[in-house]
N, C-alpha and C. Protein backbone atom coordinates (compact mmCIF):
# COMPACT_ATOMS: atom_id res chain seq x y z
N UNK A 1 -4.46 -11.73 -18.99
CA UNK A 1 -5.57 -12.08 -18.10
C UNK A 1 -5.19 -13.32 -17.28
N UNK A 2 -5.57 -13.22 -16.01
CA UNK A 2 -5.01 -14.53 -15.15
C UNK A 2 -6.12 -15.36 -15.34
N UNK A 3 -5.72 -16.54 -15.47
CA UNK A 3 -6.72 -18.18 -15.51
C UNK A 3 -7.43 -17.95 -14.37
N UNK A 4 -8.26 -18.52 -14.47
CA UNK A 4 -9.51 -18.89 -13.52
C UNK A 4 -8.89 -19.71 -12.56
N UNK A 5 -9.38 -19.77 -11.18
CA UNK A 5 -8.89 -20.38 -10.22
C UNK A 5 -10.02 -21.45 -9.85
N UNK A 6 -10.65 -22.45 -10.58
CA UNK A 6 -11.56 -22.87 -10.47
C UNK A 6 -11.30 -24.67 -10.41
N UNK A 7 -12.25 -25.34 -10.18
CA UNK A 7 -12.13 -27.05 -10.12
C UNK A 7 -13.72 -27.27 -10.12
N UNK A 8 -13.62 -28.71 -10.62
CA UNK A 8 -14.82 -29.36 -10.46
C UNK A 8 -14.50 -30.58 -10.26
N UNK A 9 -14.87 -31.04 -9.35
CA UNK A 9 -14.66 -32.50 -8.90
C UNK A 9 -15.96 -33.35 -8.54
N UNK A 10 -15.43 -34.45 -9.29
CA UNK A 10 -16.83 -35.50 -8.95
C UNK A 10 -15.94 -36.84 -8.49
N UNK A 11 -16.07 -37.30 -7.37
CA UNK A 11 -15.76 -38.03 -6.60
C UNK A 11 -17.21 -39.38 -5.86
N UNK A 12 -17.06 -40.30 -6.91
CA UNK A 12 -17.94 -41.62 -6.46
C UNK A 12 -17.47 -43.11 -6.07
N UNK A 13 -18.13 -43.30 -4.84
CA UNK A 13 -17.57 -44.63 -4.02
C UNK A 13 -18.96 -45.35 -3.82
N UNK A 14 -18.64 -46.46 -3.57
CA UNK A 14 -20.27 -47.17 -3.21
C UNK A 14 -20.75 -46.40 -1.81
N UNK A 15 -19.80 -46.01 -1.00
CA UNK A 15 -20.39 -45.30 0.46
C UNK A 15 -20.77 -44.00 -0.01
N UNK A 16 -20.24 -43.06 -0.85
CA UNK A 16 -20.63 -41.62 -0.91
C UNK A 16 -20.46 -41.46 -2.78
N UNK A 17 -21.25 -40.12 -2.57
CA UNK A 17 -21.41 -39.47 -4.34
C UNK A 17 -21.46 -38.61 -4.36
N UNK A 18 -20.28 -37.70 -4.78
CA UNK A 18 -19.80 -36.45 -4.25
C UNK A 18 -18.91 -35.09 -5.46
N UNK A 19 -19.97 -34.00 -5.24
CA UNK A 19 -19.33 -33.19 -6.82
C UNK A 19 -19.44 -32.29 -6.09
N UNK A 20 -18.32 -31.23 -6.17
CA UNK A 20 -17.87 -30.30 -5.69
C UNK A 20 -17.08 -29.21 -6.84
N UNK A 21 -18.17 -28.22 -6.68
CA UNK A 21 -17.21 -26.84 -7.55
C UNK A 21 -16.91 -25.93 -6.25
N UNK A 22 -15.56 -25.29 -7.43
CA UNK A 22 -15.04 -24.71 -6.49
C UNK A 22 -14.16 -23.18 -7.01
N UNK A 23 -14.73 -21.92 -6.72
CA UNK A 23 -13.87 -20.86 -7.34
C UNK A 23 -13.19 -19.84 -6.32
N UNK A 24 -11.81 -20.13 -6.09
CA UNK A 24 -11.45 -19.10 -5.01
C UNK A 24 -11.70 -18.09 -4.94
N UNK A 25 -11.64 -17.64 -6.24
CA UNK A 25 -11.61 -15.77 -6.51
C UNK A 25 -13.49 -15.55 -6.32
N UNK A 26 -13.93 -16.26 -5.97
CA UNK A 26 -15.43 -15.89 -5.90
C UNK A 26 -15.93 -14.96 -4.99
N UNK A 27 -17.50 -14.81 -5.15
CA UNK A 27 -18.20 -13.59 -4.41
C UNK A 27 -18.36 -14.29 -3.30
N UNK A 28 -18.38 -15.56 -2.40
CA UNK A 28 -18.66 -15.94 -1.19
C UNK A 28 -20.54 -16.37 -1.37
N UNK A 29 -20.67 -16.73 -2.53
CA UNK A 29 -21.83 -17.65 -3.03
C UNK A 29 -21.54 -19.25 -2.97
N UNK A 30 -22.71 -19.41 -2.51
CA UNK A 30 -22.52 -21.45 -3.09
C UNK A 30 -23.59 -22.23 -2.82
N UNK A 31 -24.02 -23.28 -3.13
CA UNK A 31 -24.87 -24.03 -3.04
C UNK A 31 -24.59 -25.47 -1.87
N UNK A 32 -25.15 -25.77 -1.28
CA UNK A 32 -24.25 -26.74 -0.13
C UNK A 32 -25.62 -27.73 0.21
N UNK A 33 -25.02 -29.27 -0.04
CA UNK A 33 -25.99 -29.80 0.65
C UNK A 33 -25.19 -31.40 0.36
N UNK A 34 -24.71 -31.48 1.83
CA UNK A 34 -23.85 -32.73 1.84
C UNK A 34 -24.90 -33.84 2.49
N UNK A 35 -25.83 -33.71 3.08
CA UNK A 35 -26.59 -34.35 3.87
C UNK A 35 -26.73 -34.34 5.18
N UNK A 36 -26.34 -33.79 5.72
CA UNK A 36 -25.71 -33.23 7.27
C UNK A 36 -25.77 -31.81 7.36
N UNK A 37 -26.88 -31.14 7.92
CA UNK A 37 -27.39 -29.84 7.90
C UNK A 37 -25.95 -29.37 8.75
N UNK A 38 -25.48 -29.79 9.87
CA UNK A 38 -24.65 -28.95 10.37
C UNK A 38 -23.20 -28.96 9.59
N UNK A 39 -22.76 -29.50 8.97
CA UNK A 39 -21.61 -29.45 8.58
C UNK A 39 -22.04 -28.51 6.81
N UNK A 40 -23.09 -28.41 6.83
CA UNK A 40 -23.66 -27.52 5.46
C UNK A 40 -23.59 -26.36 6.30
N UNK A 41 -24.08 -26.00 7.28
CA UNK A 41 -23.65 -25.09 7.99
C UNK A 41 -22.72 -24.27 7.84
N UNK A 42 -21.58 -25.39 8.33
CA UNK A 42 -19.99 -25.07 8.54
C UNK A 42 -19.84 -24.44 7.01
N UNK A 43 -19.67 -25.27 5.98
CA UNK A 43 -19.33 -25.10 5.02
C UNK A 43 -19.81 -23.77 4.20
N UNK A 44 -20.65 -23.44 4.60
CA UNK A 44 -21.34 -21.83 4.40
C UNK A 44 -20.57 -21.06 4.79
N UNK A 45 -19.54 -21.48 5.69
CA UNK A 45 -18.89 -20.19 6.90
C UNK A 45 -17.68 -20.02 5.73
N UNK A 46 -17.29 -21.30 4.82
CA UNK A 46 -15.80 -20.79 4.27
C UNK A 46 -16.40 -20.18 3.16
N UNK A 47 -17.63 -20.50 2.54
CA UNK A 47 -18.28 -19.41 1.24
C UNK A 47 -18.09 -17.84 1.47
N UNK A 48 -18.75 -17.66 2.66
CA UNK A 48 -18.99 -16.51 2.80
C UNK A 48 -18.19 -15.67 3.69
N UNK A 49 -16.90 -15.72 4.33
CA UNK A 49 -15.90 -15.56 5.31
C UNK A 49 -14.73 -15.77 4.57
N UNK A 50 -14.79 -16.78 3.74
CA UNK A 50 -13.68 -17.11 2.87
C UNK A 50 -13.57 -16.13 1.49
N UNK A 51 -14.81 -15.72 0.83
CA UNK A 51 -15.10 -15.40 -0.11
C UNK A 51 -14.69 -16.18 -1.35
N UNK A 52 -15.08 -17.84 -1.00
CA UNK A 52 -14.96 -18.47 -2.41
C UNK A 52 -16.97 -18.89 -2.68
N UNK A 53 -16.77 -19.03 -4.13
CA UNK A 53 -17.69 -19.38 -4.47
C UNK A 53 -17.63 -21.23 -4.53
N UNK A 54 -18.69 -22.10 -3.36
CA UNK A 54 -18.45 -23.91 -3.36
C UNK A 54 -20.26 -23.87 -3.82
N UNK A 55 -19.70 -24.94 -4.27
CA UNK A 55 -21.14 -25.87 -4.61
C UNK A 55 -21.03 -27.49 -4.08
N UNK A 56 -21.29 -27.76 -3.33
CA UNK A 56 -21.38 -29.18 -2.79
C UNK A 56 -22.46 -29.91 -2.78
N UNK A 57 -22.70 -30.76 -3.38
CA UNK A 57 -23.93 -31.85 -3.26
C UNK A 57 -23.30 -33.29 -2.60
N UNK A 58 -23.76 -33.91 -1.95
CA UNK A 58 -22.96 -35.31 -1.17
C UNK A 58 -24.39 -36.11 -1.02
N UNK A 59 -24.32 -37.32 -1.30
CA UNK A 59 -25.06 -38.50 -1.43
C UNK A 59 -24.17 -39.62 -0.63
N UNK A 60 -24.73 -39.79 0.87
CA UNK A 60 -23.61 -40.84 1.50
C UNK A 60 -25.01 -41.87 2.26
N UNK A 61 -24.08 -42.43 2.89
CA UNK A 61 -24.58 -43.76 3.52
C UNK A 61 -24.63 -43.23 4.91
N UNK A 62 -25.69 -42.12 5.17
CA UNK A 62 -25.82 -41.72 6.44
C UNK A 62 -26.61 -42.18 7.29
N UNK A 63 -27.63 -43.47 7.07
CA UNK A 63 -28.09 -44.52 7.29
C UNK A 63 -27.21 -44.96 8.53
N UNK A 64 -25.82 -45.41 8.36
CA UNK A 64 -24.97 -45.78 8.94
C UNK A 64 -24.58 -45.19 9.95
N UNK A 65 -23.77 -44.32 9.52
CA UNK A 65 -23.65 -42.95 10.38
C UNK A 65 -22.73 -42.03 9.09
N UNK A 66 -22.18 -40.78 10.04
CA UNK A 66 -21.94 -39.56 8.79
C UNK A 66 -20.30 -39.62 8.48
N UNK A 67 -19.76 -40.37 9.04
CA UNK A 67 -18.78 -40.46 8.76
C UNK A 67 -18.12 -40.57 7.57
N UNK A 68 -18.31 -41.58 6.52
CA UNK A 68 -17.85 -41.23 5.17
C UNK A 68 -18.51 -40.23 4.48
N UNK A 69 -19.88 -39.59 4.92
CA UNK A 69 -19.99 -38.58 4.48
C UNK A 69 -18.88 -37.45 4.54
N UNK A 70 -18.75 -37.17 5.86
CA UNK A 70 -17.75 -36.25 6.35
C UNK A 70 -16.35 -36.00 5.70
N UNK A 71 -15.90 -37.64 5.87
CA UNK A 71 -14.15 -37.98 5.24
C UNK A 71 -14.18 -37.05 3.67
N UNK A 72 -15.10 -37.86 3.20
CA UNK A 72 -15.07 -37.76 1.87
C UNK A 72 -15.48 -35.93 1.35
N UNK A 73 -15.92 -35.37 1.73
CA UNK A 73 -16.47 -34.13 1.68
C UNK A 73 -15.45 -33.69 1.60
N UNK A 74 -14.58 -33.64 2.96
CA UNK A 74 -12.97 -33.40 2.61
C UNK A 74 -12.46 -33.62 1.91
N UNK A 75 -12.56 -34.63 1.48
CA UNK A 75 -11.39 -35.57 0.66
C UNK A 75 -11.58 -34.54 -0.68
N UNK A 76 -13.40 -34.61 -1.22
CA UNK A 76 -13.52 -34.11 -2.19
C UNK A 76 -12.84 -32.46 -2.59
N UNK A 77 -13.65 -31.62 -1.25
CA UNK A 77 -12.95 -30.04 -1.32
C UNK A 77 -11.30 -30.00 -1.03
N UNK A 78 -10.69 -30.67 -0.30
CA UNK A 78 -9.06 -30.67 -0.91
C UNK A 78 -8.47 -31.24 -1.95
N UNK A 79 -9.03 -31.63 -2.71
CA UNK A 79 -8.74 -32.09 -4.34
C UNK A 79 -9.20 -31.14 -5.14
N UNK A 80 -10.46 -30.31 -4.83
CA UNK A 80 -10.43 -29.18 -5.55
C UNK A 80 -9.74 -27.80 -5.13
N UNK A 81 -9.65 -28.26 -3.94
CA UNK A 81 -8.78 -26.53 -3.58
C UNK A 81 -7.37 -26.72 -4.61
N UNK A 82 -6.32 -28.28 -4.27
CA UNK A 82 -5.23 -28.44 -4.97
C UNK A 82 -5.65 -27.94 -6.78
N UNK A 83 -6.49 -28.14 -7.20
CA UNK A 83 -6.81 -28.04 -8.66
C UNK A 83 -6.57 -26.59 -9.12
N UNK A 84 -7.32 -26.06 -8.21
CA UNK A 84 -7.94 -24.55 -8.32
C UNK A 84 -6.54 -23.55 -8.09
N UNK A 85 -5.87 -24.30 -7.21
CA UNK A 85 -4.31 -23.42 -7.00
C UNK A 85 -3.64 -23.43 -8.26
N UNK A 86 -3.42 -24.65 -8.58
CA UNK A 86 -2.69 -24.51 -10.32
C UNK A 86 -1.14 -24.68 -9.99
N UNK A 87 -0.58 -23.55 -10.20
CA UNK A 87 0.54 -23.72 -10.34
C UNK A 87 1.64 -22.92 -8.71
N UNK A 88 0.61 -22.74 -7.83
CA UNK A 88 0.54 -21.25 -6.79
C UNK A 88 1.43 -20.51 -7.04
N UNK A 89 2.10 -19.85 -8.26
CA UNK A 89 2.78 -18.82 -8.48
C UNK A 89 1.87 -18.00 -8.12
N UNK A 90 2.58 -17.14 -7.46
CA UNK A 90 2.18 -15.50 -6.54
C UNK A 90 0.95 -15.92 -5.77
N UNK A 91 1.39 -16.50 -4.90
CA UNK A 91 0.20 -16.66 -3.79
C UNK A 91 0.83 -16.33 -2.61
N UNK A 92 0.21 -15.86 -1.53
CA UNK A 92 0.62 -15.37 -0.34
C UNK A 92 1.17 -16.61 0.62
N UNK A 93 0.19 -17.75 0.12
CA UNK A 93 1.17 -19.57 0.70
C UNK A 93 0.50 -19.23 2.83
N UNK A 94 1.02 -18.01 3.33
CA UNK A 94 0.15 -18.49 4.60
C UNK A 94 -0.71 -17.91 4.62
N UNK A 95 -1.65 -18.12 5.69
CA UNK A 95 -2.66 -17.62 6.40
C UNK A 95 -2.95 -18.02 7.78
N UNK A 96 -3.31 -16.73 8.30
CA UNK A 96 -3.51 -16.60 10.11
C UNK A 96 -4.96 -15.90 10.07
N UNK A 97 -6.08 -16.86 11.15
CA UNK A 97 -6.62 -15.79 11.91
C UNK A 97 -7.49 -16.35 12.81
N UNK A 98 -7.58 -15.42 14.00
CA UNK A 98 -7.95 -15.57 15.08
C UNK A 98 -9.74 -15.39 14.93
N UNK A 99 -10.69 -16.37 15.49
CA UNK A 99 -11.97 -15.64 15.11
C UNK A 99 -12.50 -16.14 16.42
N UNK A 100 -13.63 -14.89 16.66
CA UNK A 100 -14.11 -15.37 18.54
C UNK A 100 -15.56 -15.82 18.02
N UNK A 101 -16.07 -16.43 18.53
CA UNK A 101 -17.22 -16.45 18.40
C UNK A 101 -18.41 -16.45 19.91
N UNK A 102 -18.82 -15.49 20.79
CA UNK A 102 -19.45 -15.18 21.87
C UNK A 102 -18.01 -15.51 22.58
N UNK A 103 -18.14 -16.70 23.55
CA UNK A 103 -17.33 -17.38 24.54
C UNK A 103 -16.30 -17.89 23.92
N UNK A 104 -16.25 -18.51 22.79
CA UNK A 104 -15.57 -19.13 22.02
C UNK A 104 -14.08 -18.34 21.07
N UNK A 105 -12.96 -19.18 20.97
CA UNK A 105 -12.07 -18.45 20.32
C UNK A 105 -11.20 -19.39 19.44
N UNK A 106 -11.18 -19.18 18.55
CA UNK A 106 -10.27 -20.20 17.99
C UNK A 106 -9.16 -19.54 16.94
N UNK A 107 -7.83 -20.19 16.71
CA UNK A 107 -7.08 -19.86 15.55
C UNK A 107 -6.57 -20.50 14.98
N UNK A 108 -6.79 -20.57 13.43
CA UNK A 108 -6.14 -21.37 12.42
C UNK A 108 -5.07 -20.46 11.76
N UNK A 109 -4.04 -21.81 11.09
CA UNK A 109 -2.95 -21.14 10.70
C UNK A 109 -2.58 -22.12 9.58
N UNK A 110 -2.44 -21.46 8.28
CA UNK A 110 -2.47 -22.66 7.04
C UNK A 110 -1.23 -22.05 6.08
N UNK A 111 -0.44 -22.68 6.08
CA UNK A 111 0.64 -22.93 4.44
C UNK A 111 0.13 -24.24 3.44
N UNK A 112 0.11 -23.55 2.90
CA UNK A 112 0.06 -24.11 1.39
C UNK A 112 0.91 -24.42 1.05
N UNK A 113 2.08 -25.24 1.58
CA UNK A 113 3.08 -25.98 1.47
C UNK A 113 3.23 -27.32 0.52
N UNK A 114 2.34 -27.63 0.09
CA UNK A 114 2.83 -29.41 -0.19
C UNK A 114 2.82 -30.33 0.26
N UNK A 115 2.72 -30.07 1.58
CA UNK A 115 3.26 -31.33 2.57
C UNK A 115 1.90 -31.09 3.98
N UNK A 116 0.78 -32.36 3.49
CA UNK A 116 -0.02 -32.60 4.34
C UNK A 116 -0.05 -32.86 5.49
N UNK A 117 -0.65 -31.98 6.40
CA UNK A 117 -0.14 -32.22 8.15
C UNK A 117 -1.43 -31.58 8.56
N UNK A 118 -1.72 -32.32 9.59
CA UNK A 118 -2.78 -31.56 10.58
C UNK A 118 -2.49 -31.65 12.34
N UNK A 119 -3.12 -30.40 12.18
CA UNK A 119 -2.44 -30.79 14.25
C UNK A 119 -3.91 -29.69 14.71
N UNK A 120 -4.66 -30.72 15.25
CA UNK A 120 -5.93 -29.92 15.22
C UNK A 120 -6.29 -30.40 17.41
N UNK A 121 -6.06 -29.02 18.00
CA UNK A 121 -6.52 -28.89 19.44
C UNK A 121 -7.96 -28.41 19.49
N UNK A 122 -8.83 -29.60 19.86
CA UNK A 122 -10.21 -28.57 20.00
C UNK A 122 -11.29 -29.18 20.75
N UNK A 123 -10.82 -29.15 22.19
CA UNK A 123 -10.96 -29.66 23.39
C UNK A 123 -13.00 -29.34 23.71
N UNK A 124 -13.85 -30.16 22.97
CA UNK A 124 -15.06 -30.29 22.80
C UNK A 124 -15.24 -30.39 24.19
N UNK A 125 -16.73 -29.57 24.16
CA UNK A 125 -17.51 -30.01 26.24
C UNK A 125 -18.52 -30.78 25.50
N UNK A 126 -18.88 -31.15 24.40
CA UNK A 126 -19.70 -32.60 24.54
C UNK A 126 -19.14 -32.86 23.10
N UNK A 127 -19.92 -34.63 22.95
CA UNK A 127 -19.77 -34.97 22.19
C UNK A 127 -20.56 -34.92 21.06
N UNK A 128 -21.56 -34.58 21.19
CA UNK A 128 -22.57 -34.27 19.62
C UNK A 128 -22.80 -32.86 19.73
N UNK A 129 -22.44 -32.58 18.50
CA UNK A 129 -23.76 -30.91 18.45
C UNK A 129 -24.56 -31.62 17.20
N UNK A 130 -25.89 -31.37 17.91
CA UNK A 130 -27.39 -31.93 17.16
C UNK A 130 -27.22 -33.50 17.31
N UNK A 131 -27.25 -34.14 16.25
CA UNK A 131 -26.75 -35.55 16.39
C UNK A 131 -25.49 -35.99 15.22
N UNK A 132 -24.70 -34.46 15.49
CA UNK A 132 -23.41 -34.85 14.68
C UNK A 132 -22.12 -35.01 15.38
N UNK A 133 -21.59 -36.51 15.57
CA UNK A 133 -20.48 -36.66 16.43
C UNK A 133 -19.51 -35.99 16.13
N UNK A 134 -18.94 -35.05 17.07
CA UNK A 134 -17.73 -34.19 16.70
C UNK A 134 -16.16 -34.85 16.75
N UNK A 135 -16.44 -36.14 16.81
CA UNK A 135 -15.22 -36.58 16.64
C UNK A 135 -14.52 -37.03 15.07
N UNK A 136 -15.85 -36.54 13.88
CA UNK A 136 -15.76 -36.54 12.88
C UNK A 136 -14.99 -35.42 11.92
N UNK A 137 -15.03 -34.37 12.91
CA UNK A 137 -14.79 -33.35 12.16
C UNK A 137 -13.30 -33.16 11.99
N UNK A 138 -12.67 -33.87 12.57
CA UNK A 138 -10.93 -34.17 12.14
C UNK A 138 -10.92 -35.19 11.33
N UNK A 139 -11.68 -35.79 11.09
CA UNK A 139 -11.81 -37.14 9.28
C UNK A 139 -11.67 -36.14 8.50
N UNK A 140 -13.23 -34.98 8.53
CA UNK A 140 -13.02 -34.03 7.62
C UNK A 140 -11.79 -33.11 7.02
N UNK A 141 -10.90 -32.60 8.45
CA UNK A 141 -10.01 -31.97 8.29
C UNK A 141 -8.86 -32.45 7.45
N UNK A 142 -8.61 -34.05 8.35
CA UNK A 142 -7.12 -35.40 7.60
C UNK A 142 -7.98 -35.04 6.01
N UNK A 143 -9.16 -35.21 5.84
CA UNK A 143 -9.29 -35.48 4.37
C UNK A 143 -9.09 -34.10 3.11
N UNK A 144 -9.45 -32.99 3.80
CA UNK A 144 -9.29 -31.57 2.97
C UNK A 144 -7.60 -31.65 3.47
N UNK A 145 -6.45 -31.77 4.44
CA UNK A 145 -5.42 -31.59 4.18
C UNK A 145 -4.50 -32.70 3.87
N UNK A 146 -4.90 -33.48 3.41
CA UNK A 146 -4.47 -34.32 2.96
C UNK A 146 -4.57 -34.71 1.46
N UNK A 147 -5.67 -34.51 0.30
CA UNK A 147 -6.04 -33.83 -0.42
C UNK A 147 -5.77 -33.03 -1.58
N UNK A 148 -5.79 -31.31 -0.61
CA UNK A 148 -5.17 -30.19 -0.44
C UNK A 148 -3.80 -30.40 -0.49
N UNK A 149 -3.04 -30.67 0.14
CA UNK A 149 -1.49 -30.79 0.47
C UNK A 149 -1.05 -29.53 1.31
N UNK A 150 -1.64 -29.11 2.16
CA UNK A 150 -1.67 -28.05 3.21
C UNK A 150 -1.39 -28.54 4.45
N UNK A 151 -0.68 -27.67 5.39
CA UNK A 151 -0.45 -27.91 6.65
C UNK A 151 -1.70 -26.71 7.00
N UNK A 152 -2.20 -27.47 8.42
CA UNK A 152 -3.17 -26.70 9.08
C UNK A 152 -3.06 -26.50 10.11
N UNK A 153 -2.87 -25.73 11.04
CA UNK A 153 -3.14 -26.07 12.60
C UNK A 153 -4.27 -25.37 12.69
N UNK A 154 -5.30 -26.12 13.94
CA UNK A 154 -6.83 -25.37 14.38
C UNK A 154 -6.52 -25.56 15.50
N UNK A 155 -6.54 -24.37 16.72
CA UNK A 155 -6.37 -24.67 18.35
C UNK A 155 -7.80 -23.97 18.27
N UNK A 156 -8.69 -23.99 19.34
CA UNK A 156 -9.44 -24.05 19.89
C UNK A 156 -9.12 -23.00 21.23
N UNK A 157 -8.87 -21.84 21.18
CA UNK A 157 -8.20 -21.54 22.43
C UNK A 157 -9.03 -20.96 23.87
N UNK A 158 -10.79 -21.06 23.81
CA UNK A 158 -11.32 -20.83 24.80
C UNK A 158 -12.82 -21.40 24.22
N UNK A 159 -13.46 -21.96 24.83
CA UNK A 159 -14.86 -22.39 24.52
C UNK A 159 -15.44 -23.34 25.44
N UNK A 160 -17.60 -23.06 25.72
CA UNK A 160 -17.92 -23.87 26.37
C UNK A 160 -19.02 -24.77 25.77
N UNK A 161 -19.34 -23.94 24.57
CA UNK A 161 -20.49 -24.08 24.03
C UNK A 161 -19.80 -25.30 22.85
N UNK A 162 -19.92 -26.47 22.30
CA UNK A 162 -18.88 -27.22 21.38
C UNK A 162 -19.69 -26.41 19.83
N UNK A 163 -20.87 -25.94 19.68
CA UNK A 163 -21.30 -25.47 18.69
C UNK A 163 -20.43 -24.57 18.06
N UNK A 164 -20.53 -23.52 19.05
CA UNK A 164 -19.56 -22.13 19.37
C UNK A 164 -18.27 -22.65 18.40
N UNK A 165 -17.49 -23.25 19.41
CA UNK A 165 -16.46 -23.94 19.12
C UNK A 165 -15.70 -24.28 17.89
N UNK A 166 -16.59 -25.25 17.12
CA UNK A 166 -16.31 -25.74 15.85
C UNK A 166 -16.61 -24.49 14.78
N UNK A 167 -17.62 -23.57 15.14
CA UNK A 167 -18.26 -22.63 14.20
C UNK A 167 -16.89 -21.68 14.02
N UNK A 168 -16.33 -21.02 15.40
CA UNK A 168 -15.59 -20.07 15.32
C UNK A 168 -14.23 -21.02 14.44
N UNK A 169 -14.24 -22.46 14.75
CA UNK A 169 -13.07 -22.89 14.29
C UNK A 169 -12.65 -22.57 12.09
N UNK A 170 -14.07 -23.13 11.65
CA UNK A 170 -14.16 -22.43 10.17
C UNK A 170 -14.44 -21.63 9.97
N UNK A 171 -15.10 -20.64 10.91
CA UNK A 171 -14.34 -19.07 10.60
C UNK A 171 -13.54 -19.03 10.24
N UNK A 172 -12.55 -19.03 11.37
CA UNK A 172 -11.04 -18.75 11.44
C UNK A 172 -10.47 -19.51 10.47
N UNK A 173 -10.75 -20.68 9.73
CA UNK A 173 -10.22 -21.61 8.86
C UNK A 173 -10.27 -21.07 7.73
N UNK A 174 -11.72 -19.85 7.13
CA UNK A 174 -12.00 -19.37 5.91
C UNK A 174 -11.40 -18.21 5.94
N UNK A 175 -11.17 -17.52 6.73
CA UNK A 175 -10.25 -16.15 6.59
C UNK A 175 -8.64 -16.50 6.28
N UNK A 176 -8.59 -17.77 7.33
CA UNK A 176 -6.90 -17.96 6.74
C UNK A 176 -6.87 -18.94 5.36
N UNK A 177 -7.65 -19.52 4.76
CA UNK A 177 -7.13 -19.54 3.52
C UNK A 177 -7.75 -18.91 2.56
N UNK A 178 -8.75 -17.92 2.51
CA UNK A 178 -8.38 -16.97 2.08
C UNK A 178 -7.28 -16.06 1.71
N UNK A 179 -6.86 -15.59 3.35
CA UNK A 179 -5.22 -15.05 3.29
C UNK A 179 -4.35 -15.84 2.33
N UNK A 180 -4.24 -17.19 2.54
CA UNK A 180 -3.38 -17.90 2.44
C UNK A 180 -3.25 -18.18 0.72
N UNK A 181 -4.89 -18.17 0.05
CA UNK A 181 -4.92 -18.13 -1.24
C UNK A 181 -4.66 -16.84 -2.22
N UNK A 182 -4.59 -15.70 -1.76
CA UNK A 182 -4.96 -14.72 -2.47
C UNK A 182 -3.63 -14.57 -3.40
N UNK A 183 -3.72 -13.33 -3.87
CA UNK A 183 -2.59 -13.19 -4.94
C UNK A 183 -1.83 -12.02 -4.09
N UNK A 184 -0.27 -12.58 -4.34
CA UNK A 184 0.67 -11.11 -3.61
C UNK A 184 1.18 -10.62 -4.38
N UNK A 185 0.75 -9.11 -5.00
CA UNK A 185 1.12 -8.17 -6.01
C UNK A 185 3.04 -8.13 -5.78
N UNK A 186 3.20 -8.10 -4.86
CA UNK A 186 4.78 -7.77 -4.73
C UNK A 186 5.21 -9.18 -4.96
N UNK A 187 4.84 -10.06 -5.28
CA UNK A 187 5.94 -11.38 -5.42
C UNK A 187 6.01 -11.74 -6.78
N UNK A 188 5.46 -11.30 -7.62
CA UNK A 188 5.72 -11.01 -9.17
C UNK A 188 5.72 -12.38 -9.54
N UNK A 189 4.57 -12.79 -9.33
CA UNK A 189 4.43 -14.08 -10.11
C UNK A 189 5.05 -15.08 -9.84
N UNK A 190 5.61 -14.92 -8.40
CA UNK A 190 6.87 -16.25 -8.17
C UNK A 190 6.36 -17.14 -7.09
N UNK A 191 6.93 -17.62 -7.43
CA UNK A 191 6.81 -19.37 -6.55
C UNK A 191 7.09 -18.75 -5.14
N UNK A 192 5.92 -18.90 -4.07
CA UNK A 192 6.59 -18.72 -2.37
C UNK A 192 7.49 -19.63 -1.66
N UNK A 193 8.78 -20.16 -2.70
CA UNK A 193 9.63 -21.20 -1.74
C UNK A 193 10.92 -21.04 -2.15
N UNK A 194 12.00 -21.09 -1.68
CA UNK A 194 13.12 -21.19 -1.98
C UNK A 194 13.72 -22.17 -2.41
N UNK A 195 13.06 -23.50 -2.37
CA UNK A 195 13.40 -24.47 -3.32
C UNK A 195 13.15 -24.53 -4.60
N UNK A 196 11.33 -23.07 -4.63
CA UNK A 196 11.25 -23.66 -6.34
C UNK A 196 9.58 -24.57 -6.34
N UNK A 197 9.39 -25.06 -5.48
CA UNK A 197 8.50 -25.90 -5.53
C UNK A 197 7.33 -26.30 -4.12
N UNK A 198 6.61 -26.11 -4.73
CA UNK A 198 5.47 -26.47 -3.40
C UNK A 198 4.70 -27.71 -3.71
């Protein structure tokens, strides 16, 4: 029987208070409530697109503004994604996919490499959707791949709407690590690297 692909992380700072479960192999269920309706939003899109089962609760200093909310949210779900991988014997390691959303198009592309990198294009037509500055949502990203230990790229490749935009962007973010997590029957349990090590 294969181990559970699961984590629980509780992550507390005087700015944020933050517990996060997390089961890849899940039904695309979860409970979400970081304090920031739109980024609970977002985070719905990798439950249910992704098909993991998250539970997020976040207690931050949004008083201030949402920013360490945001960082840290990341910070928290790429410490549990790394948990939940284990050992990534027989994992597929990438993931691609393109997701449109109306006007909007975006594509992410993720290895599960080891080696934290982000290169995120996503040329916003304003600066808030609701009253959430979108210049936050790459804290979020540095903090899940950094974390995580994943390379990510997110381009943005047509959009007018910035809602649109970011939405189609975790789409496309939950289908490719999905892809990127699943199990590859033909790799027989082996490590996806030729060194041996991720």
């Amino acid at each position: 029987m294969t181990a559970a692909r699961t984590a629980h992380i509780a992550r507390n700072t005087t700015e944020t208070q933050i517990s996060v479960y997390l089961n890849i192999d899940g039904a695309g269920v979860g409970n979400i409530d970081t304090g920031i309706p739109f980024l609970d939003h977002m985070l719905e899109q990798i439950t249910r697109h992704g098909l993991f089962d998250l539970d997020v609760k976040c207690v931050g200093d949004t008083h201030i503004d949402d920013h360490h909310s945001m960082e840290d949210t990341g910070i928290a779900i790429g410490q549990a994604l790394k948990i939940a991988l284990g050992d990534k014997k027989g994992i597929r390691r990438y993931g691609h996919f393109y997701a449109p959303l109306d006007e909007s198009l975006s594509r992410v592309v993720v290895d599960i490499s080891g080696r934290p990198s982000l290169h995120m294009n996503v040329p916003f037509t304003r600066a808030y959707v609701g009253r959430l500055d979108v210049d936050l949502f790459s804290e979020f990203f540095y903090g899940l791949v950094n974390n995580a230990g994943i390379t990510l790229h997110i381009d943005n490749l047509k959009g007018k709407n910035s809602h649109h935009q970011i939405e189609s962007v975790f789409k496309a973010l939950a289908r490719a690590l999905r892809m990127a997590c699943e199990m590859d029957e033909r790799a027989g349990g082996k490590l996806p690297s030729t060194k041996e090590m991720l």
